[in-house]
N, C-alpha and C. Protein backbone atom coordinates (compact mmCIF):
# COMPACT_ATOMS: atom_id res chain seq x y z
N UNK A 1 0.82 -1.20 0.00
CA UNK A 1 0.00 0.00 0.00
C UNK A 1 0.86 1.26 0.00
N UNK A 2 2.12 1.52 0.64
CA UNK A 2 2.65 2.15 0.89
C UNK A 2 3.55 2.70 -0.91
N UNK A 3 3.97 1.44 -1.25
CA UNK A 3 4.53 2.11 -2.40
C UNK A 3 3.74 2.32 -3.42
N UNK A 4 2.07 2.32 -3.19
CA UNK A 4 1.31 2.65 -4.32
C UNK A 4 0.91 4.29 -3.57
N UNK A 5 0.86 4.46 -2.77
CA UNK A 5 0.86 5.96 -2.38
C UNK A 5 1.65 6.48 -3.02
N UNK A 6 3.18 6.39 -2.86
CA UNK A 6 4.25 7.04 -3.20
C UNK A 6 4.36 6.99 -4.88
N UNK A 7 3.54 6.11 -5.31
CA UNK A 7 3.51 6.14 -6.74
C UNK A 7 2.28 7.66 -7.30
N UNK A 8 1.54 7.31 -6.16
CA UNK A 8 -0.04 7.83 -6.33
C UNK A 8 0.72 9.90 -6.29
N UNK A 9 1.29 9.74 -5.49
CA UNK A 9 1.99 11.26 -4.87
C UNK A 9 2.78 11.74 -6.20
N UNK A 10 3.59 11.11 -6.70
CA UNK A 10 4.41 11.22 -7.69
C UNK A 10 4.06 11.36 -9.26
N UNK A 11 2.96 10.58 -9.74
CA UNK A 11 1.76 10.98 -10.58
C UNK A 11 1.40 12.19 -10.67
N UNK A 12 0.31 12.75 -9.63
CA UNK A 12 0.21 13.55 -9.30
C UNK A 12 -0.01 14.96 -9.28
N UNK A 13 1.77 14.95 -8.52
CA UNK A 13 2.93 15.99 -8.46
C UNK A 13 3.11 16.61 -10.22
N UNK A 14 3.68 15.23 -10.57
CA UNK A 14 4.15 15.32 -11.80
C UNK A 14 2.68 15.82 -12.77
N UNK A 15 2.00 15.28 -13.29
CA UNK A 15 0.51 15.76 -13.90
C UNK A 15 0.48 17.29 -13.73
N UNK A 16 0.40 17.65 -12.53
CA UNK A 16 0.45 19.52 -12.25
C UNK A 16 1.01 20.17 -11.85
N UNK A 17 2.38 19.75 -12.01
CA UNK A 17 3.63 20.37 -12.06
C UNK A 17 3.84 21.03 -10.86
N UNK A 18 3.91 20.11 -9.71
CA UNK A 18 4.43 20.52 -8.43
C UNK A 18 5.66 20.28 -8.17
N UNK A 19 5.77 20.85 -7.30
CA UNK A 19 7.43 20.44 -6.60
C UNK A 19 7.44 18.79 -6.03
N UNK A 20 8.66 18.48 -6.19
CA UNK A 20 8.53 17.07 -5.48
C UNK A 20 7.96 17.21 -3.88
N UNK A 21 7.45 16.13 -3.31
CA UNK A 21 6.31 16.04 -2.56
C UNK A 21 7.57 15.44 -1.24
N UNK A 22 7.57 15.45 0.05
CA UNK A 22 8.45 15.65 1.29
C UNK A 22 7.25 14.71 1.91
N UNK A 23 8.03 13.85 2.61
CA UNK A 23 7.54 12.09 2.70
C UNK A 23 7.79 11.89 3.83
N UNK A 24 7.02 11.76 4.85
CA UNK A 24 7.67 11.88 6.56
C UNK A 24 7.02 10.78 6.87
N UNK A 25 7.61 9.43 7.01
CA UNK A 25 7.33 7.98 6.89
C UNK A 25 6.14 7.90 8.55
N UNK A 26 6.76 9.01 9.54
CA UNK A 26 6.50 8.73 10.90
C UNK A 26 4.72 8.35 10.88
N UNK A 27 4.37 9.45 10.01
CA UNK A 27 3.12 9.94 9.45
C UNK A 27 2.02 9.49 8.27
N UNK A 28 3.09 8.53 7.92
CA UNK A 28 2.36 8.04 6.15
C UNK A 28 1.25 7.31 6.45
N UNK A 29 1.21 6.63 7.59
CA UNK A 29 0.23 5.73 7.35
C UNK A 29 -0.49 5.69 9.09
N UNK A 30 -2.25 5.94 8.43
CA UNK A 30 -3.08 6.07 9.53
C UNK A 30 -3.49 4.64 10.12
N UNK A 31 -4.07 4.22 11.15
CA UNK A 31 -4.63 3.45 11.57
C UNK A 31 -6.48 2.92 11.32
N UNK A 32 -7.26 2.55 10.48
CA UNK A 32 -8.13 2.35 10.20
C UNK A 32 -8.90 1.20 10.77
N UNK A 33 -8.15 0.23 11.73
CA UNK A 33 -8.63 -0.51 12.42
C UNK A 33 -9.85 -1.77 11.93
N UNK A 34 -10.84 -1.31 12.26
CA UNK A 34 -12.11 -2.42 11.62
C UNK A 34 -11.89 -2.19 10.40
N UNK A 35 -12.10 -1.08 10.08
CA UNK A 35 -12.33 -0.80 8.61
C UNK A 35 -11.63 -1.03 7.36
N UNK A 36 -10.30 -1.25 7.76
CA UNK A 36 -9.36 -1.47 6.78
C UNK A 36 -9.58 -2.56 5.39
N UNK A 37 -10.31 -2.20 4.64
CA UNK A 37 -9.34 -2.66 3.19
C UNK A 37 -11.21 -3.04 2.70
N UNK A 38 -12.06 -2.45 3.58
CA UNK A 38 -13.66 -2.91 3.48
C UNK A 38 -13.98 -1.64 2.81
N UNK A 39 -15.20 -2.31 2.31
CA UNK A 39 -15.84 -1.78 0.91
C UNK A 39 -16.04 -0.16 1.63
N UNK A 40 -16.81 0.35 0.84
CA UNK A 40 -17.65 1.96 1.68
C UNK A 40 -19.07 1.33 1.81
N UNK A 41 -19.57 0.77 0.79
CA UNK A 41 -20.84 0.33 1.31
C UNK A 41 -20.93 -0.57 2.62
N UNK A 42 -19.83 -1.53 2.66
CA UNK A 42 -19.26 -2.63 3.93
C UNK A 42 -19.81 -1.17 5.42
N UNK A 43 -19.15 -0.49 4.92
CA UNK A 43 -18.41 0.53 6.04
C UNK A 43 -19.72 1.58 6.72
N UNK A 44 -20.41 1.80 5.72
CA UNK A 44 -21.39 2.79 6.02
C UNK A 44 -22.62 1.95 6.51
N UNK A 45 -22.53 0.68 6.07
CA UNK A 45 -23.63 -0.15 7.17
C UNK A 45 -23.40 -0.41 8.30
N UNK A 46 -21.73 -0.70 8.59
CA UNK A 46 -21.49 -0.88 10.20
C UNK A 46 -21.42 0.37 10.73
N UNK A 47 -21.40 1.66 10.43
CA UNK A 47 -21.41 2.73 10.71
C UNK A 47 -22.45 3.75 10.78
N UNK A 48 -23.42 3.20 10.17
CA UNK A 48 -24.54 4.06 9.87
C UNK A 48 -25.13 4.97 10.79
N UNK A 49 -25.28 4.24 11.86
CA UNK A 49 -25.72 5.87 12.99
C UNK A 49 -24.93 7.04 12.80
N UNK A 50 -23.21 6.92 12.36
CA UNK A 50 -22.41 7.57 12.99
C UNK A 50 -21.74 8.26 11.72
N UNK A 51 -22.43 8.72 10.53
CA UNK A 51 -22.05 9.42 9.19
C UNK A 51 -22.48 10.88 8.77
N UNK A 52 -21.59 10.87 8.18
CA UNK A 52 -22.73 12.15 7.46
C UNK A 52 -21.79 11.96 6.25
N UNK A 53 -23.16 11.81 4.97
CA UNK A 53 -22.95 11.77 3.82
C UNK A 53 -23.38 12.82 2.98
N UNK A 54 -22.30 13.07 1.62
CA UNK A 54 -22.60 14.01 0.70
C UNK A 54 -23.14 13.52 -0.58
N UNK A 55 -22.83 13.98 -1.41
CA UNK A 55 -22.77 13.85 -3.36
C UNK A 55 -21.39 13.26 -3.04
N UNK A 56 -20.40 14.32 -2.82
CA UNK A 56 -19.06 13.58 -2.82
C UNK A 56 -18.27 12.91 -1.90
N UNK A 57 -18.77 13.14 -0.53
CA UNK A 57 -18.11 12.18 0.14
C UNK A 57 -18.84 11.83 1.34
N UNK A 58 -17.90 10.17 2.00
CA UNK A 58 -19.20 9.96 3.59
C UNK A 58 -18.04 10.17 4.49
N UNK A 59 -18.29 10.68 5.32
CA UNK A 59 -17.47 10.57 6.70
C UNK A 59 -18.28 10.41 7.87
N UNK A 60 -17.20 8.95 8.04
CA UNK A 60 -17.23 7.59 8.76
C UNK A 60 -16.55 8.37 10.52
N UNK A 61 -17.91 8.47 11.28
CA UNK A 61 -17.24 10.14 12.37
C UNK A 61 -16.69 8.96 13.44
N UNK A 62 -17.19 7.58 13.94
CA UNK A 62 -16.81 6.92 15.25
C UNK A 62 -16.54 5.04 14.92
N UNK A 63 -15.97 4.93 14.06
CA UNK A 63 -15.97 3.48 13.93
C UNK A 63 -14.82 3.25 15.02
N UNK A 64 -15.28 1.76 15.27
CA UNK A 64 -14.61 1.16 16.54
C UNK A 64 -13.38 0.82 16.18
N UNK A 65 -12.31 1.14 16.77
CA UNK A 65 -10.55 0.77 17.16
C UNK A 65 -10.38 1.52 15.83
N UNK A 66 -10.38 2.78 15.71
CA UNK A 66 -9.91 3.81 14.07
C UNK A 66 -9.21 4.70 14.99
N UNK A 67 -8.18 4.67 14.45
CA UNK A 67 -7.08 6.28 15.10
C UNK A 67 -8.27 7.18 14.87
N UNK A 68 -8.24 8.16 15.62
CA UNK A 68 -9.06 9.35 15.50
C UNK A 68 -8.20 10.82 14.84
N UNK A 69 -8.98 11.81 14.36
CA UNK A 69 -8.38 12.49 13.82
C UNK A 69 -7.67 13.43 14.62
N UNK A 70 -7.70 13.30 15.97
CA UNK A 70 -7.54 13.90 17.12
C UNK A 70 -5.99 13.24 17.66
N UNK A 71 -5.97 11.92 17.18
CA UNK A 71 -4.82 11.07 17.70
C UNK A 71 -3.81 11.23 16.43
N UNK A 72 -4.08 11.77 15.47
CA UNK A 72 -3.68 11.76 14.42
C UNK A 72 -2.55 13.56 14.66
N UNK A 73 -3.46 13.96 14.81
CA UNK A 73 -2.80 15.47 15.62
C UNK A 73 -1.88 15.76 16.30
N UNK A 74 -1.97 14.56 17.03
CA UNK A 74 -1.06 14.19 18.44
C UNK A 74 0.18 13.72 17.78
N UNK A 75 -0.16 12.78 17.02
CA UNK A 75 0.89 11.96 16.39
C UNK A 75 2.15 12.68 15.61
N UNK A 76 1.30 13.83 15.30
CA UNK A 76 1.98 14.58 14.20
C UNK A 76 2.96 15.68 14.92
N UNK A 77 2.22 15.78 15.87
CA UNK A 77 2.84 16.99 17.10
C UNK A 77 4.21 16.46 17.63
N UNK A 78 4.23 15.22 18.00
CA UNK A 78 5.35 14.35 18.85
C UNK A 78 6.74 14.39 17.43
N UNK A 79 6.12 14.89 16.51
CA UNK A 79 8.00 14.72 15.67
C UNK A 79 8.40 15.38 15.08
């Protein structure tokens, strides 16, 4: 997964002519817990009390054992 990001970043970059992209490994990769590698439809049924959906996107606000975006903050703070 990791080197299809770094592929995904590099695409990209390149497509709209950005600067190369600064890669801080500590950080690359979140914790998704239950949810990992499950559908969105999978996801929004075990989740359903706890969404709010658009046209373009759902956000999935309390699934069980998911880093939070709050721990994610933290994470980022410590390096």
């Amino acid at each position: 997964m990791v080197i299809a990001s770094f592929e995904t970043v590099y695409i990209i970059s390149n497509v709209n002519d950005l600067p190369e992209q600064i890669i801080i490994l500590e950080i690359i990769e979140r914790y998704f817990g239950m949810i990992t590698g499950r559908f969105d439809g999978y996801i929004e049924e075990m989740c359903s009390l706890d969404i709010i959906k658009t046209d373009a996107i759902t956000y999935f606000l309390n699934p069980d054992d998911v880093e939070t975006l709050d721990g994610v903050y933290r994470k980022v703070g410590t390096i």
